[in-house]
PDB file of N, CA and C in Angstrom:
ATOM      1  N   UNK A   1      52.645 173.394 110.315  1.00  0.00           N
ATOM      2  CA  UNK A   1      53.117 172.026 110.375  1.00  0.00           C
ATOM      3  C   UNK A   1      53.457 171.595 108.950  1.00  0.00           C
ATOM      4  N   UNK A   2      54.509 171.079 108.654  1.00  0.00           N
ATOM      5  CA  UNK A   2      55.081 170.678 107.285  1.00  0.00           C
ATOM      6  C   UNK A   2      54.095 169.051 107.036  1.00  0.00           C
ATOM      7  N   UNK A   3      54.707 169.229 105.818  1.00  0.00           N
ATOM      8  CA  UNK A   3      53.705 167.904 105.246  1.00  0.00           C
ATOM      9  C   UNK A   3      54.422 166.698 105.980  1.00  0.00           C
ATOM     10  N   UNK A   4      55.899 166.671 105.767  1.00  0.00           N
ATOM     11  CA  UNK A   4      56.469 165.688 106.764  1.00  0.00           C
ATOM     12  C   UNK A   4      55.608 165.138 108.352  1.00  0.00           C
ATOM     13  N   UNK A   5      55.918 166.711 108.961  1.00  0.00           N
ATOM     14  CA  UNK A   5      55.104 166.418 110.336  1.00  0.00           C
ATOM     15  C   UNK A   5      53.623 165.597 110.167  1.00  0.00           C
ATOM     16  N   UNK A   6      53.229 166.539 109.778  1.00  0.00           N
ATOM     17  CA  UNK A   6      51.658 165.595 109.218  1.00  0.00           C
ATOM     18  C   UNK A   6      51.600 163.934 109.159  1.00  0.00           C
ATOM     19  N   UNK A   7      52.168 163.951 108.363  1.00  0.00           N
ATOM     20  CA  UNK A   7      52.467 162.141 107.799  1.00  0.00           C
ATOM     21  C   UNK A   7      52.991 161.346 108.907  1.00  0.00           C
ATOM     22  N   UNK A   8      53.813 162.029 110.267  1.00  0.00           N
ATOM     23  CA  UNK A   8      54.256 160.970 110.931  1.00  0.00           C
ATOM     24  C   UNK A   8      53.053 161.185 112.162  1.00  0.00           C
ATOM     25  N   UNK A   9      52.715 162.419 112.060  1.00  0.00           N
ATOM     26  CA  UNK A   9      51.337 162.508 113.159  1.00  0.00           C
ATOM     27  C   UNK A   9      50.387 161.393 112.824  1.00  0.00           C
ATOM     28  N   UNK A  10      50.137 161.546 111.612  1.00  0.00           N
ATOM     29  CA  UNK A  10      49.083 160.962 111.516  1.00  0.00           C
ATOM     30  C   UNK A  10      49.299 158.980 111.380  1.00  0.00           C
ATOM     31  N   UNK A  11      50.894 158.780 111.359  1.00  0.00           N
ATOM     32  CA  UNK A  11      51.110 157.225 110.757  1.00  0.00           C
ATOM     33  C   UNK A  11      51.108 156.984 112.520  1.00  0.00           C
ATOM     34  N   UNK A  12      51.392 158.270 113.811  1.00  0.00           N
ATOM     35  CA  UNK A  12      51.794 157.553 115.196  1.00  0.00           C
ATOM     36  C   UNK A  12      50.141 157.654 115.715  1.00  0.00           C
ATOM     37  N   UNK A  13      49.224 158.267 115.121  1.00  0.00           N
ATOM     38  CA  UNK A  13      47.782 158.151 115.751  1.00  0.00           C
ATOM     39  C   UNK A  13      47.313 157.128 114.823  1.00  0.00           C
ATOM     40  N   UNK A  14      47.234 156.645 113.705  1.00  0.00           N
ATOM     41  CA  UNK A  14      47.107 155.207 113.195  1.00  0.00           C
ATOM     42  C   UNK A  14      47.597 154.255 114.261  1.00  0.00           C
ATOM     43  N   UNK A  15      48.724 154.136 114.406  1.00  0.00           N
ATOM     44  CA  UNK A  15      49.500 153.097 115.056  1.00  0.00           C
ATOM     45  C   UNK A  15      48.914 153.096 116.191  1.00  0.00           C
ATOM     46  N   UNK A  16      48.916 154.149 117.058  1.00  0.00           N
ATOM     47  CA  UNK A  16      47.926 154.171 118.298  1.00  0.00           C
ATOM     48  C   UNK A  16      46.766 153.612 118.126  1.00  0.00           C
ATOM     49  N   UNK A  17      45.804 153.993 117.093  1.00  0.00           N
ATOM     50  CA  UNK A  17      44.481 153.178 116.865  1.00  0.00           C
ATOM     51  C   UNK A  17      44.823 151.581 116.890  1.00  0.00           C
ATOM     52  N   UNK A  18      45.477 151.236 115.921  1.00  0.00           N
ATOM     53  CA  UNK A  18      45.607 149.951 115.636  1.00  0.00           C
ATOM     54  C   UNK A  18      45.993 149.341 116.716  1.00  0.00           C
ATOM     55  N   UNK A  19      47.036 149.878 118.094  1.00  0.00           N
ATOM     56  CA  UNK A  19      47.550 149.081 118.663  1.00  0.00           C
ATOM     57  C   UNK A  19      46.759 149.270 120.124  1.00  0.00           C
ATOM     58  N   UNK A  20      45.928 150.513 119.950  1.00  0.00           N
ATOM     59  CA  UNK A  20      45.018 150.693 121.023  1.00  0.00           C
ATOM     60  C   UNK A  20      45.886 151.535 121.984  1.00  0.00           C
ATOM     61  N   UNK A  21      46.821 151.873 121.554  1.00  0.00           N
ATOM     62  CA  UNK A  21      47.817 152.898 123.162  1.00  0.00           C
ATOM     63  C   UNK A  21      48.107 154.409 122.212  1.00  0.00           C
ATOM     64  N   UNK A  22      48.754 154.815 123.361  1.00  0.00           N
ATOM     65  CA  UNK A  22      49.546 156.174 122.545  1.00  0.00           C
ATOM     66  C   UNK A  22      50.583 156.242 123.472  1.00  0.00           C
ATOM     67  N   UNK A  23      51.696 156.109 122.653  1.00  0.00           N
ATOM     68  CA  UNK A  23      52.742 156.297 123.422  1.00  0.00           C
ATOM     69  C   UNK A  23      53.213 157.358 123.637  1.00  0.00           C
ATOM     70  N   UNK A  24      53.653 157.694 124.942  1.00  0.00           N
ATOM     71  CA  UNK A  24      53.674 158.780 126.266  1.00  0.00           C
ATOM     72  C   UNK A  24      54.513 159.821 125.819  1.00  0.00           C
ATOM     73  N   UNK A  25      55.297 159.803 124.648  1.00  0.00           N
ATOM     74  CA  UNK A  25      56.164 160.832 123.663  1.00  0.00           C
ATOM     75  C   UNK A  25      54.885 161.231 122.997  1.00  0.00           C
ATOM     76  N   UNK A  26      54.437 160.499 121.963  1.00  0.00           N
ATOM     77  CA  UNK A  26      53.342 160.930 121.274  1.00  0.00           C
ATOM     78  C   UNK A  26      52.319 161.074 122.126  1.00  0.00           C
ATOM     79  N   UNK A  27      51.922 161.346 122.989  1.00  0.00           N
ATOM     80  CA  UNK A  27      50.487 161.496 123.875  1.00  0.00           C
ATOM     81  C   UNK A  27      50.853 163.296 124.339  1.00  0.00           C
ATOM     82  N   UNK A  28      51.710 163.314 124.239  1.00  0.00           N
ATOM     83  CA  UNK A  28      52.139 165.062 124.579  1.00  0.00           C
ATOM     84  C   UNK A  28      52.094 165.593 123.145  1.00  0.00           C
ATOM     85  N   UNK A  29      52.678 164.602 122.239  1.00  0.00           N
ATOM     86  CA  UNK A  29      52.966 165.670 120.963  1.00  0.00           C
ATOM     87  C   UNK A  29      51.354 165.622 120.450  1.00  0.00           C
ATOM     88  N   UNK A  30      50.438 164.708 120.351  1.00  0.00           N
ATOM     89  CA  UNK A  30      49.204 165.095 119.913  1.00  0.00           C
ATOM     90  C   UNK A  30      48.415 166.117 120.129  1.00  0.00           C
ATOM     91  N   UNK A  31      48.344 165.786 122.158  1.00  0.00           N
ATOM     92  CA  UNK A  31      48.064 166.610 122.901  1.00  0.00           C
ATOM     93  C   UNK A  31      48.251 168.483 122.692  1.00  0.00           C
ATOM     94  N   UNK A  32      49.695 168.770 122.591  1.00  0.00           N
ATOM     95  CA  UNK A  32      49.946 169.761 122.135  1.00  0.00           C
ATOM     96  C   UNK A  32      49.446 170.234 120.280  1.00  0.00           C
ATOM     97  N   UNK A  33      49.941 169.255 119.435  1.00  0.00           N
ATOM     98  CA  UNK A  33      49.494 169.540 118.158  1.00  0.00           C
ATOM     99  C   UNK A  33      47.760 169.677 118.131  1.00  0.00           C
ATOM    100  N   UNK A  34      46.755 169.132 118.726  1.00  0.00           N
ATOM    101  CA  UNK A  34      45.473 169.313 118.999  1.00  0.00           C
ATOM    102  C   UNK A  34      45.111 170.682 119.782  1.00  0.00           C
ATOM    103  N   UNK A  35      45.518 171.123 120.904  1.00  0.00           N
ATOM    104  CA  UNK A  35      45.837 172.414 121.591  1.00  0.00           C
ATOM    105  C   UNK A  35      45.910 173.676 120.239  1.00  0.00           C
ATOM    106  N   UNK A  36      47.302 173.550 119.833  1.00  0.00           N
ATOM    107  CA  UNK A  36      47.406 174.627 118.676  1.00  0.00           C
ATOM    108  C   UNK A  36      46.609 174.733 117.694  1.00  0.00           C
ATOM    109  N   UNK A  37      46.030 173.203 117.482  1.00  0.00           N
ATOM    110  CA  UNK A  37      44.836 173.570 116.187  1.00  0.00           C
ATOM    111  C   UNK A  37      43.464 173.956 116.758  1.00  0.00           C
ATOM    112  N   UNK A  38      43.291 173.691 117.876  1.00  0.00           N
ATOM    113  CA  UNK A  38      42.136 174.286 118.191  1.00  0.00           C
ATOM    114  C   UNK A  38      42.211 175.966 118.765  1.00  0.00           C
ATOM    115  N   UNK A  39      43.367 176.229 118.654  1.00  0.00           N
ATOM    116  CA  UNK A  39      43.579 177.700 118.992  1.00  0.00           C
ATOM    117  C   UNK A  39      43.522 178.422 117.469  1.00  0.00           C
ATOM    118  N   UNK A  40      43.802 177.473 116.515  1.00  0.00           N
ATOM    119  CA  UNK A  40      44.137 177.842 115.408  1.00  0.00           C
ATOM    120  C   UNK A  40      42.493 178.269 114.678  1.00  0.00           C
ATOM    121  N   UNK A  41      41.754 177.073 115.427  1.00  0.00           N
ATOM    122  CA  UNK A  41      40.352 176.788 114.670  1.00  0.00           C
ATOM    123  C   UNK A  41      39.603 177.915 115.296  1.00  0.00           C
ATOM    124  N   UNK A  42      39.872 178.505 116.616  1.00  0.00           N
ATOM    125  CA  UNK A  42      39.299 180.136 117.102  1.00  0.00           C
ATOM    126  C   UNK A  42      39.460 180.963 116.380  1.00  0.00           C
ATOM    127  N   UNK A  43      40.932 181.418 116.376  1.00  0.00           N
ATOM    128  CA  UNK A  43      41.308 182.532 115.687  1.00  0.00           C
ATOM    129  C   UNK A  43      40.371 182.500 114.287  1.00  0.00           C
ATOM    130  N   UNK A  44      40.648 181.249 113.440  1.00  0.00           N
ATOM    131  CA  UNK A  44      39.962 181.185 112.460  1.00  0.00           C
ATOM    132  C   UNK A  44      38.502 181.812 112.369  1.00  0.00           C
ATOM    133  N   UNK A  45      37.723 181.442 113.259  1.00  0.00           N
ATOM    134  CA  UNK A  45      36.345 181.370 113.762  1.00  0.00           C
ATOM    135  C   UNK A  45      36.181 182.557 113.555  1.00  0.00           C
ATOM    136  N   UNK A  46      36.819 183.609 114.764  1.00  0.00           N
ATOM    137  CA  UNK A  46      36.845 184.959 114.724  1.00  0.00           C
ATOM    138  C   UNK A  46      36.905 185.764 113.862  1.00  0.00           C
ATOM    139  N   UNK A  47      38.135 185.450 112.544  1.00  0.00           N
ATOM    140  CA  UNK A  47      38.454 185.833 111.578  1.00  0.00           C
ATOM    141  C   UNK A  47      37.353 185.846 110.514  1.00  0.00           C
ATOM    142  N   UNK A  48      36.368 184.478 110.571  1.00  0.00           N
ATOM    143  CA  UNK A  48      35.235 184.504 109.617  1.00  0.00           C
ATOM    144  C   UNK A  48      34.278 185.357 110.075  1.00  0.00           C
ATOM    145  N   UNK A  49      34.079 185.689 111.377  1.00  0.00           N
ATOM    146  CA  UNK A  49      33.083 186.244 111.795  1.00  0.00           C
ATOM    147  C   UNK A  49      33.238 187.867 111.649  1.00  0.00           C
ATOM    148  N   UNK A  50      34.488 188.189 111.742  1.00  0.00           N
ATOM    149  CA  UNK A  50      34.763 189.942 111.336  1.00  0.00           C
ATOM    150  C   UNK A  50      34.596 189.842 109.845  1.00  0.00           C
ATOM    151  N   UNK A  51      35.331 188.959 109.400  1.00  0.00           N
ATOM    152  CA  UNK A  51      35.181 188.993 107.901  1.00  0.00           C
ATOM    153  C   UNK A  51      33.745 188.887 107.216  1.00  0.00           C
ATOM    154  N   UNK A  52      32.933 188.261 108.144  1.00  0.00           N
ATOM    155  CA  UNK A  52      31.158 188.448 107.736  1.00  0.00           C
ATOM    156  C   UNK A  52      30.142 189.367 108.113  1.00  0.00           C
ATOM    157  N   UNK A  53      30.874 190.186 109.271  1.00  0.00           N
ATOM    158  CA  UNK A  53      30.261 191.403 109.247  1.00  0.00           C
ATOM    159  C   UNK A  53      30.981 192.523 108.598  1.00  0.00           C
ATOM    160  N   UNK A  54      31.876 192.737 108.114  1.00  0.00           N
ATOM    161  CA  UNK A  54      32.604 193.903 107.344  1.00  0.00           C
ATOM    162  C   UNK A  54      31.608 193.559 105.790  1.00  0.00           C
ATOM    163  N   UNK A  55      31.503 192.086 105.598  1.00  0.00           N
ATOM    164  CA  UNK A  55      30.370 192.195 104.149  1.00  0.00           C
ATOM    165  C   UNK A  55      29.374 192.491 104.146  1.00  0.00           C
ATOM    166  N   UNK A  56      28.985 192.113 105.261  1.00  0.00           N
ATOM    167  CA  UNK A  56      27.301 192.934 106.128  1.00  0.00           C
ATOM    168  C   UNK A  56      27.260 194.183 105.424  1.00  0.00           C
ATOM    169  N   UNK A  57      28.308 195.019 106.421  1.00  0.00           N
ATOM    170  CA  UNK A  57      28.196 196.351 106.241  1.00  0.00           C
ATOM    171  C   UNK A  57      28.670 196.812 104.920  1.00  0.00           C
ATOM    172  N   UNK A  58      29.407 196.527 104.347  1.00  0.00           N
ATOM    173  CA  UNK A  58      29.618 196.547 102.685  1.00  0.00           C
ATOM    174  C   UNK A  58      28.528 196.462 102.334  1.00  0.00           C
ATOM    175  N   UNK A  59      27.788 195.134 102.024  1.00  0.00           N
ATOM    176  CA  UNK A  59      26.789 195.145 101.339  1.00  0.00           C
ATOM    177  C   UNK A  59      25.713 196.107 101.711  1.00  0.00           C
ATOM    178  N   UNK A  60      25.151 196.623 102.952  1.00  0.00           N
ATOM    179  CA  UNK A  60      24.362 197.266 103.364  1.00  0.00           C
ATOM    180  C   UNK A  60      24.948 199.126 102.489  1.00  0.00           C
ATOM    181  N   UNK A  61      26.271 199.096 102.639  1.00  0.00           N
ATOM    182  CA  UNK A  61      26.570 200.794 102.453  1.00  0.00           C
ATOM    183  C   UNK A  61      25.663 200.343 100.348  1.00  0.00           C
ATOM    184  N   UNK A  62      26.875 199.444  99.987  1.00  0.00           N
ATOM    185  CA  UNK A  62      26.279 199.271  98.649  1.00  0.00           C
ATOM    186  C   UNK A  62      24.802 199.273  98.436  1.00  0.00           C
ATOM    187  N   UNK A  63      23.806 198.770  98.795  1.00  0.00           N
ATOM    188  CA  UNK A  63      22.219 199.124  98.899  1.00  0.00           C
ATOM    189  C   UNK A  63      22.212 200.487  99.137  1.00  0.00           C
ATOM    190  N   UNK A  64      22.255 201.051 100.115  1.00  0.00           N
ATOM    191  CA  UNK A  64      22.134 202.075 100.456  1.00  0.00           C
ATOM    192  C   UNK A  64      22.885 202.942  98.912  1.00  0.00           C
ATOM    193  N   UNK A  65      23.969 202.857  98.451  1.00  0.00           N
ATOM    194  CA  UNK A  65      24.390 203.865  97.528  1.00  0.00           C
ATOM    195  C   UNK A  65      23.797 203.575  96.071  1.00  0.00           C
ATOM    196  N   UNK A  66      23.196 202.502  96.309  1.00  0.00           N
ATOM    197  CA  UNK A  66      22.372 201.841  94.397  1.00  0.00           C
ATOM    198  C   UNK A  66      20.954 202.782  94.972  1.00  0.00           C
ATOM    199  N   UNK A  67      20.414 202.729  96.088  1.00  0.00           N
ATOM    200  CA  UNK A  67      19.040 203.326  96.153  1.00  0.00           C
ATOM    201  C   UNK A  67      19.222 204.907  96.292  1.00  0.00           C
ATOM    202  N   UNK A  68      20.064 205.471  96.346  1.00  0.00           N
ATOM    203  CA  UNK A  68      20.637 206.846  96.466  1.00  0.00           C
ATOM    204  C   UNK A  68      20.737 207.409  94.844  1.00  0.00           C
ATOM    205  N   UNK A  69      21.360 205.946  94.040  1.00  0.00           N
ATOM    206  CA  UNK A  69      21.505 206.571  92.737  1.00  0.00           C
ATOM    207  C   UNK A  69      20.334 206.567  91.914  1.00  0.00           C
ATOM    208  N   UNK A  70      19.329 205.550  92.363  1.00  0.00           N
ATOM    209  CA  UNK A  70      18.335 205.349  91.697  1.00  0.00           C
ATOM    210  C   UNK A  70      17.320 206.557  91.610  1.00  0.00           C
ATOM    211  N   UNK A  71      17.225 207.270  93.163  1.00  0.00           N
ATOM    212  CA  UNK A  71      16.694 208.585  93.314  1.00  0.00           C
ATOM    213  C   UNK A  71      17.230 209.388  92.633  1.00  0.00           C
ATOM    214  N   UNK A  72      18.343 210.196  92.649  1.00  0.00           N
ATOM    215  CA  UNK A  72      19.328 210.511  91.425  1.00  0.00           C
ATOM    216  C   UNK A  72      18.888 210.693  89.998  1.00  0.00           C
ATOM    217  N   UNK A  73      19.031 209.492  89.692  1.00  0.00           N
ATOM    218  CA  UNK A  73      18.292 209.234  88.285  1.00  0.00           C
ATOM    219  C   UNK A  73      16.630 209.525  88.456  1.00  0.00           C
ATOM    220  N   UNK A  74      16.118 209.110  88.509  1.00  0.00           N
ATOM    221  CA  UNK A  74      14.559 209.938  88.749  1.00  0.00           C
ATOM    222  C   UNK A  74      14.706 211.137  88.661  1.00  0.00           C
ATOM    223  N   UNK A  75      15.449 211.678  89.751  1.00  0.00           N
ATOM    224  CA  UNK A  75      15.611 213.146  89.850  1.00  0.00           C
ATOM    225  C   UNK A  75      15.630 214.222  88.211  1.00  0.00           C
ATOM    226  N   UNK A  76      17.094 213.364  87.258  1.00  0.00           N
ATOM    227  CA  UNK A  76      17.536 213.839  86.335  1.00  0.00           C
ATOM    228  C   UNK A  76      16.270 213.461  85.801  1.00  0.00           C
ATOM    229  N   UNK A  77      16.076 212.494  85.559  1.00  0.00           N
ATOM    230  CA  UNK A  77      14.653 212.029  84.487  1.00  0.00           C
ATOM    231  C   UNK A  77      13.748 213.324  84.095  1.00  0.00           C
ATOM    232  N   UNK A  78      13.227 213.492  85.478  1.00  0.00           N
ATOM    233  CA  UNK A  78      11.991 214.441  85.956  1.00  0.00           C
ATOM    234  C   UNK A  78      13.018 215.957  85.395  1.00  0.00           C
ATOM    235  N   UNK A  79      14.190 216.259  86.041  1.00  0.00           N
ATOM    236  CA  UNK A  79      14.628 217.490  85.441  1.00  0.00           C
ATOM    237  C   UNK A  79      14.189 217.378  83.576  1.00  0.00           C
ATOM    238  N   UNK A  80      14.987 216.697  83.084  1.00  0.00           N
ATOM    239  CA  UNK A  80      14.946 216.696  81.714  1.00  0.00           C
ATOM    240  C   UNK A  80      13.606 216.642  81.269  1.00  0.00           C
ATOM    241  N   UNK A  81      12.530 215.820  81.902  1.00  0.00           N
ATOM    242  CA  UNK A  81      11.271 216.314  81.294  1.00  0.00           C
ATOM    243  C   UNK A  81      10.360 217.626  81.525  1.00  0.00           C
ATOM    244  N   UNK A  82      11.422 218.441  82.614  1.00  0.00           N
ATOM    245  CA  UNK A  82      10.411 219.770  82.834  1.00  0.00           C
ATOM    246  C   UNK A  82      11.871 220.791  81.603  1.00  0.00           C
ATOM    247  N   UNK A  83      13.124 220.477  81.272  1.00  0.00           N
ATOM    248  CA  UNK A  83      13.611 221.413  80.300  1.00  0.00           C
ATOM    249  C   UNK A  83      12.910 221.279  79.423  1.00  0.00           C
ATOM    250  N   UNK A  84      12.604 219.938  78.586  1.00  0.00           N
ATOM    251  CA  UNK A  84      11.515 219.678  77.151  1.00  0.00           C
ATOM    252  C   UNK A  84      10.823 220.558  77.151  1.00  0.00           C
ATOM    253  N   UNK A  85       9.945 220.326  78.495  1.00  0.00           N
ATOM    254  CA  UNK A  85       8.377 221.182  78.085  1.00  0.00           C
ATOM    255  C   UNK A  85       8.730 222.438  78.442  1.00  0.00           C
ATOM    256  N   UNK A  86       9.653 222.953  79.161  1.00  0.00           N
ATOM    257  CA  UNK A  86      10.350 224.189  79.008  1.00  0.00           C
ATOM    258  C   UNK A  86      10.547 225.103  77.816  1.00  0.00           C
ATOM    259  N   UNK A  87      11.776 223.652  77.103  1.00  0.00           N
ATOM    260  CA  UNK A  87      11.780 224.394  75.462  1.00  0.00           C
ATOM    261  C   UNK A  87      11.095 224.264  74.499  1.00  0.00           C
ATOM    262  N   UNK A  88       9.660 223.720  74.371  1.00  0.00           N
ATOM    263  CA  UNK A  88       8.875 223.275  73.554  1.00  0.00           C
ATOM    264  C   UNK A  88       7.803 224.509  74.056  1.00  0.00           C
ATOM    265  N   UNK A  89       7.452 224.441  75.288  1.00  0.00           N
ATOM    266  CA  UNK A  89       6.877 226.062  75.102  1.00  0.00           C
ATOM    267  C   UNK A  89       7.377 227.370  75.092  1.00  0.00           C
ATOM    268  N   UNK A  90       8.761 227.251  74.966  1.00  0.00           N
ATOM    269  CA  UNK A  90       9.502 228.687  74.813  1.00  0.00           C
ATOM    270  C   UNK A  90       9.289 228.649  73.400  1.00  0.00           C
ATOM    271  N   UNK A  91       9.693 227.893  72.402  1.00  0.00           N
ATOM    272  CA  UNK A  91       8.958 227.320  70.878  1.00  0.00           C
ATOM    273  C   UNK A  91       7.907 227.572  70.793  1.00  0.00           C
ATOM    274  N   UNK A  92       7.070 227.218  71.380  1.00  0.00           N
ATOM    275  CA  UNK A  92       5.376 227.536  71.044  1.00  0.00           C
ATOM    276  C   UNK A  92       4.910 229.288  71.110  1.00  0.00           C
ATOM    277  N   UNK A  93       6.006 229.124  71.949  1.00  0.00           N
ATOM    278  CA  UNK A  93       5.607 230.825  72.035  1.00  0.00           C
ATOM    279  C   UNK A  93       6.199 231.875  71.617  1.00  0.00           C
ATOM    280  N   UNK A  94       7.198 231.767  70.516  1.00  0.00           N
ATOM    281  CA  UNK A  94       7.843 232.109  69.858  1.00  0.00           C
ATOM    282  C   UNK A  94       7.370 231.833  68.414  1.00  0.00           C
ATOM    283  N   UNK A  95       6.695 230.739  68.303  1.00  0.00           N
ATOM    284  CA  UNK A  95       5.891 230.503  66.797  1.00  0.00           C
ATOM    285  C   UNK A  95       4.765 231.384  66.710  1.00  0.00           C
ATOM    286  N   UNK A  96       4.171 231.673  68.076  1.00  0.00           N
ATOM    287  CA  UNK A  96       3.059 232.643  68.378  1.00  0.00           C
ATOM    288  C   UNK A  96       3.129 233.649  67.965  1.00  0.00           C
ATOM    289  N   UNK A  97       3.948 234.573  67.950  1.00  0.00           N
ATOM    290  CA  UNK A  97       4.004 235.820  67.763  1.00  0.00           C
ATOM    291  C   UNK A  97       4.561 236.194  66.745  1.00  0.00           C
TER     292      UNK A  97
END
């Protein structure tokens, strides 16, 4: 709906308020312009609601791949502290002899 439309919708449902009627041209065009926006306000609805579970599951894969890396890292941690003591007693035992 253009801004035009708007402005006279809304100056012939003023006028209706004020004068207490709706005239029988405008009683269809509301009628209908109310119809489409509430078809409009579903679709919408729907649209937020896929759009809030696709972040669901986004956010859920993302948890899932930060706690995957976090194990990961531990993992390396723990590797690198068994090469140290690896090469610190291949050292020790090489100073030995």
């Amino acid at each position: 709906m253009t801004p035009r439309a708007r402005r006279r919708l809304l100056v012939a449902l003023l006028a209706a308020l004020v004068l207490g009627t709706v005239p029988a041209a405008g009683a269809a065009s509301v009628a209908g312009t109310a119809r489409r926006a509430t078809v409009m306000l579903v679709k919408r609805k729907a649209e937020v609601q896929r759009l809030q579970r696709s972040v669901s599951t986004q956010e859920s894969r993302s948890q899932a791949a930060a706690a995957k890396l976090k194990r990961q890292d531990a993992e390396i941690a723990e590797l690198q502290r068994q090469l140290q003591a690896a090469q610190q007693a291949g050292r020790a035992a090489g100073e030995g002899t």
